[in-house]
N, C-alpha and C. Protein backbone atom coordinates (compact mmCIF):
# COMPACT_ATOMS: atom_id res chain seq x y z
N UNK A 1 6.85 16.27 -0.55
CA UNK A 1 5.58 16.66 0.02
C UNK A 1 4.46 15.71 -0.42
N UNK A 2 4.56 15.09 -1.51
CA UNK A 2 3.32 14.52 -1.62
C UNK A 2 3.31 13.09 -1.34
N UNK A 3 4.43 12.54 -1.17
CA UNK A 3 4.64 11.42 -0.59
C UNK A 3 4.33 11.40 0.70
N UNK A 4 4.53 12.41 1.70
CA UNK A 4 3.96 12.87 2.83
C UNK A 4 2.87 12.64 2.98
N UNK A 5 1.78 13.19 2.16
CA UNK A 5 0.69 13.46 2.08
C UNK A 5 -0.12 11.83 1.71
N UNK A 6 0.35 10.95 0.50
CA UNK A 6 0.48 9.80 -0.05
C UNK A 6 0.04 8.93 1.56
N UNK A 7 1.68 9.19 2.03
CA UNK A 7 1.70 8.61 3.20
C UNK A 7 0.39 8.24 4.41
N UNK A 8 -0.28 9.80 5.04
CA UNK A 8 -0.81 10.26 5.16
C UNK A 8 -2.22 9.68 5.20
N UNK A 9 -2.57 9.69 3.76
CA UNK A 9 -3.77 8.87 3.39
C UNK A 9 -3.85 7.53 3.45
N UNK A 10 -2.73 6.69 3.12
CA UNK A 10 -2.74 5.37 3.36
C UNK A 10 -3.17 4.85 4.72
N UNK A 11 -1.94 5.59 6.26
CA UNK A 11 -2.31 5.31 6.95
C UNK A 11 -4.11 5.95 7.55
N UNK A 12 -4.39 6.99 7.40
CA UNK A 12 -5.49 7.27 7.66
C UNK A 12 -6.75 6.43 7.07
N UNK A 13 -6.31 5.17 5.87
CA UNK A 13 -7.53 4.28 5.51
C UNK A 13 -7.38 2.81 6.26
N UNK A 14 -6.26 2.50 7.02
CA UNK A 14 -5.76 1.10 7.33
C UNK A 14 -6.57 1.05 8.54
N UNK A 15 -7.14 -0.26 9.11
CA UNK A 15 -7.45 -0.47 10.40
C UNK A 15 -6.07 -0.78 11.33
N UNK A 16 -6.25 -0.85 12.29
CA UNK A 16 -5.66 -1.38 13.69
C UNK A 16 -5.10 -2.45 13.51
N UNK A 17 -3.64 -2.47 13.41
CA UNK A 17 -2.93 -3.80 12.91
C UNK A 17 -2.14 -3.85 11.67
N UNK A 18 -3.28 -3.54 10.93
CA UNK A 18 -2.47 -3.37 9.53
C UNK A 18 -1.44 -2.08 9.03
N UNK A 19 -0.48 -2.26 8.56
CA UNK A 19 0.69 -1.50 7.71
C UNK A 19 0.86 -1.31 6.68
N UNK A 20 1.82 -0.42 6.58
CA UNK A 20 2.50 -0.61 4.97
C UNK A 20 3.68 -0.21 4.94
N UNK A 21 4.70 -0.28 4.11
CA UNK A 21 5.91 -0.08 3.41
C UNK A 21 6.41 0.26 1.91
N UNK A 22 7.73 -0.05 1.82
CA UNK A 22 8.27 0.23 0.02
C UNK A 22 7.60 1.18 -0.51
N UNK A 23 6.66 2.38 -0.27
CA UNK A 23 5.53 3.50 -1.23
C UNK A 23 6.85 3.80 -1.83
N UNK A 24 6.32 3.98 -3.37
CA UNK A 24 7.17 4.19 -4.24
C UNK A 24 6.26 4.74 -5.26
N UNK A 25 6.43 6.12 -5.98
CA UNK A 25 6.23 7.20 -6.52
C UNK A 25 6.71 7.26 -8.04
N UNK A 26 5.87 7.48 -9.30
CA UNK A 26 6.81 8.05 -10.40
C UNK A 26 5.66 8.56 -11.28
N UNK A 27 6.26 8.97 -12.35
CA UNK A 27 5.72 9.85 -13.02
C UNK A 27 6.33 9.73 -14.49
N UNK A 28 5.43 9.26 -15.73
CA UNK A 28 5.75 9.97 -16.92
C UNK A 28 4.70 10.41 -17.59
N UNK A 29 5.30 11.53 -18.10
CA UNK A 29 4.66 12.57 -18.50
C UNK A 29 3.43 13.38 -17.55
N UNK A 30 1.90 13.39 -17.93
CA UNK A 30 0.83 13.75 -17.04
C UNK A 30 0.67 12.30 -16.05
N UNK A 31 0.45 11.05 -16.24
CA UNK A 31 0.38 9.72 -15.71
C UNK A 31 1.44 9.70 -14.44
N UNK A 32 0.30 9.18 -13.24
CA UNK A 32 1.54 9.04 -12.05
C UNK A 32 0.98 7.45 -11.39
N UNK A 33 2.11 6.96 -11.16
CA UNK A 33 2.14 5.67 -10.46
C UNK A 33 2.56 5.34 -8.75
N UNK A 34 1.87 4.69 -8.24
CA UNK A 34 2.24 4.50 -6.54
C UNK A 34 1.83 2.98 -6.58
N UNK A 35 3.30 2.52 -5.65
CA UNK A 35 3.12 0.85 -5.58
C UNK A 35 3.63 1.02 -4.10
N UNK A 36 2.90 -0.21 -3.18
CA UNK A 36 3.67 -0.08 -2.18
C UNK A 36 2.92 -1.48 -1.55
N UNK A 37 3.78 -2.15 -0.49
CA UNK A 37 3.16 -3.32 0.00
C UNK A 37 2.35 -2.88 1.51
N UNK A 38 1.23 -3.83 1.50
CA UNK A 38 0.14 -3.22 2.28
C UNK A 38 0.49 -4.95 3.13
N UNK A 39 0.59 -4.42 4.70
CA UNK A 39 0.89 -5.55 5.41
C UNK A 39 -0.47 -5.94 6.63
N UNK A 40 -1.05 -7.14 6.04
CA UNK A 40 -2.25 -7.49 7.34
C UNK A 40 -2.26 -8.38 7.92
N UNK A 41 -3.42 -8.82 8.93
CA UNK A 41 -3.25 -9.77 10.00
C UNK A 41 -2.92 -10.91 8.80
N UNK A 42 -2.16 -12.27 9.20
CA UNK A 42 -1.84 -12.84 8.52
C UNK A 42 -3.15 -14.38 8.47
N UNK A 43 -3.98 -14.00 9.09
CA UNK A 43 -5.01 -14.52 8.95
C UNK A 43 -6.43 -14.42 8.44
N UNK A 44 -6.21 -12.78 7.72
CA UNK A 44 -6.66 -12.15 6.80
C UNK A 44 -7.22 -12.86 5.70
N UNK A 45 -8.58 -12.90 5.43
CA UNK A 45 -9.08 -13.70 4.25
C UNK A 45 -8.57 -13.14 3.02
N UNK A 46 -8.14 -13.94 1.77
CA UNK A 46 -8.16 -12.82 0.63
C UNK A 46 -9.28 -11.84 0.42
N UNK A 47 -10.20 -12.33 0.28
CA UNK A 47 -11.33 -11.66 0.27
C UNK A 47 -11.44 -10.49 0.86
N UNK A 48 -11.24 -9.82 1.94
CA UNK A 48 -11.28 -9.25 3.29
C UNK A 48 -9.84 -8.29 2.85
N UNK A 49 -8.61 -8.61 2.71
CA UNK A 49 -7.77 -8.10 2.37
C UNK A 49 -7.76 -7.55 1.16
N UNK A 50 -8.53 -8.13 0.00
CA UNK A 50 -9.03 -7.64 -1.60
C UNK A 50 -9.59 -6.33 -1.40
N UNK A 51 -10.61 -6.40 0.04
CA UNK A 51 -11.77 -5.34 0.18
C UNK A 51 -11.08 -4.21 0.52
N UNK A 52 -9.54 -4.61 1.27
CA UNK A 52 -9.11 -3.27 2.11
C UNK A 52 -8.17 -2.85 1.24
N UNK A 53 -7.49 -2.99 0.39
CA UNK A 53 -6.93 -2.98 -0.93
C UNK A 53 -7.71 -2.23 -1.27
N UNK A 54 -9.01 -2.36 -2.01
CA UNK A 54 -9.88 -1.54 -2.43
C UNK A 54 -10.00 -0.38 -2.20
N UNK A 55 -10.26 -0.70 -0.65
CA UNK A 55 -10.76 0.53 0.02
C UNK A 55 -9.12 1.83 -0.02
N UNK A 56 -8.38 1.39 0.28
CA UNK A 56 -7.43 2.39 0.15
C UNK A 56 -6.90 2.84 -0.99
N UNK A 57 -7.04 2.12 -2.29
CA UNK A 57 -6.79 2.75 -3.31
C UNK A 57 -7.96 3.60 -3.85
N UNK A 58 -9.27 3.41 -3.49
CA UNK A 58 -10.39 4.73 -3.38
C UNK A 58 -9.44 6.10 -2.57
N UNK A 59 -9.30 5.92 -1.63
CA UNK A 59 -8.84 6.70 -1.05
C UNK A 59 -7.69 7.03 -1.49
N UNK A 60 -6.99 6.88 -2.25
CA UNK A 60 -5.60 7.50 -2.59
C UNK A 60 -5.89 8.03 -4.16
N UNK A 61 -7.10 7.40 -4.57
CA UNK A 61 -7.69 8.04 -5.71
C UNK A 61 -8.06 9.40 -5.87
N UNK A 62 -9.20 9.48 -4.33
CA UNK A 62 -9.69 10.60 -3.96
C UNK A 62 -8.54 12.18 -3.92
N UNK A 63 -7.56 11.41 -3.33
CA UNK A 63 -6.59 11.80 -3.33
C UNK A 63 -5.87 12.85 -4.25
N UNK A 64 -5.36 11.83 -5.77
CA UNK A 64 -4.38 11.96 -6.32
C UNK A 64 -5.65 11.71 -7.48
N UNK A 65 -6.65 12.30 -8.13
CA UNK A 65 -7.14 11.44 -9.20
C UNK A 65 -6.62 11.08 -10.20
N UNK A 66 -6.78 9.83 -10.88
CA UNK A 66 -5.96 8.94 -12.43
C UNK A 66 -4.58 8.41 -12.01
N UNK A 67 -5.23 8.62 -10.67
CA UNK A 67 -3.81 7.76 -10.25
C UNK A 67 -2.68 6.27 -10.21
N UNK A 68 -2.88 5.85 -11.22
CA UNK A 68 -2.41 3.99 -10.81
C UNK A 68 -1.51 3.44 -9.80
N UNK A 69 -2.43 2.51 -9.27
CA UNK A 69 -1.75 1.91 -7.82
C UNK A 69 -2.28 0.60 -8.00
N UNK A 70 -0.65 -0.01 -7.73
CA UNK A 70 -0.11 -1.56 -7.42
C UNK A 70 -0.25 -1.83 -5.56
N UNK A 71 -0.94 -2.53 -5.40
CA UNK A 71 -0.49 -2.98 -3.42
C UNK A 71 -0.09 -4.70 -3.64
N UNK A 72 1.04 -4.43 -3.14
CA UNK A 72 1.31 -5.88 -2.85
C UNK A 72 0.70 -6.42 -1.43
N UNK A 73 -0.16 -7.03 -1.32
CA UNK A 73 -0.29 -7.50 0.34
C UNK A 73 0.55 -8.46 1.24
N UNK A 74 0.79 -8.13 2.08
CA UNK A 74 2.02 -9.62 2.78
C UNK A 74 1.28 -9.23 4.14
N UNK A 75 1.55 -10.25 4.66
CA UNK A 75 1.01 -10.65 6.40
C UNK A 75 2.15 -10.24 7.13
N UNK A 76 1.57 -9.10 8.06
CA UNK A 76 2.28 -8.19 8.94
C UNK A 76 3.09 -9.36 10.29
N UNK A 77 2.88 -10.08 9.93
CA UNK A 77 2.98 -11.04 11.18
C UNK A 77 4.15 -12.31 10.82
N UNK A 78 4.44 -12.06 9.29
CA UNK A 78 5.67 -12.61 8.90
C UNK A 78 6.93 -12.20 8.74
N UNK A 79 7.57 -12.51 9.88
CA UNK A 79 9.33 -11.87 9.43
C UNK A 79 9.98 -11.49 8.10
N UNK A 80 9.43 -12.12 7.52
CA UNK A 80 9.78 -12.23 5.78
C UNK A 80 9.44 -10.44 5.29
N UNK A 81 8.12 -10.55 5.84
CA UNK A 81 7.30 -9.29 4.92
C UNK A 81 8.17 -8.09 5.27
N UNK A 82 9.49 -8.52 6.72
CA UNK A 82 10.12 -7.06 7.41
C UNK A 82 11.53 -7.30 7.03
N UNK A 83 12.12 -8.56 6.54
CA UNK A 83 13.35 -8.25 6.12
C UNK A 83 13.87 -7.34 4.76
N UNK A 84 15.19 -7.03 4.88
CA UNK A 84 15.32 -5.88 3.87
C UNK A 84 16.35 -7.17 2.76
N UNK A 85 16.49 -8.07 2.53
CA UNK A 85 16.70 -9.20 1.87
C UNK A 85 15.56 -9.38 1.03
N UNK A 86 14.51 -10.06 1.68
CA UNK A 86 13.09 -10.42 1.29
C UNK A 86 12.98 -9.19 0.60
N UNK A 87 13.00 -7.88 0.50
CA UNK A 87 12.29 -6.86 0.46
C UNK A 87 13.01 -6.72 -0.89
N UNK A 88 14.16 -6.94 -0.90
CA UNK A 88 15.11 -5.96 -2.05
C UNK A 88 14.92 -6.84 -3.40
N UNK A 89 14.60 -8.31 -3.15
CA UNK A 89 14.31 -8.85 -3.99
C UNK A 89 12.75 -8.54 -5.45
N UNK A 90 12.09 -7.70 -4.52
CA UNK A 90 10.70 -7.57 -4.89
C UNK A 90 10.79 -6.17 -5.57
């Protein structure tokens, strides 16, 4: 359920274009962790992509508060960022 929900919020902060994948969940003790790769136009400034990064880990904050979150960013527009090779390595 709350990965659902996780889910949920991520896409409800992404613009038009952008994705994500791998959300991955854990927990020790009270401390909970969410990592997941956040996929954008691949012409995406860092800068610009830093900001939307930002912006969705506010929002998953809001969320989940004391929450720690990793986003890997990769460009939605690279085959790489969708193979499950590429992927398993990371």
């Amino acid at each position: 359920d709350e990965q659902a929900r996780l889910r949920d919020v991520i896409r409800a902060a992404l613009p038009v274009g952008a994705d994500f994948h791998r959300l991955r969940t854990r927990q020790a003790g009270r401390r909970k962790f969410l990592d997941f790769h956040l996929l954008v136009d691949g012409a995406t400034t860092v800068r610009d992509a830093h900001v939307l990064a930002h912006h969705v880990e506010g929002r998953l904050r809001a969320a989940v508060p004391d929450v720690e979150v990793t986003i890997h960013v990769e460009p939605v527009d690279d085959r790489a960022s969708w193979e499950a090779a590429e992927l398993a390595q990371l």
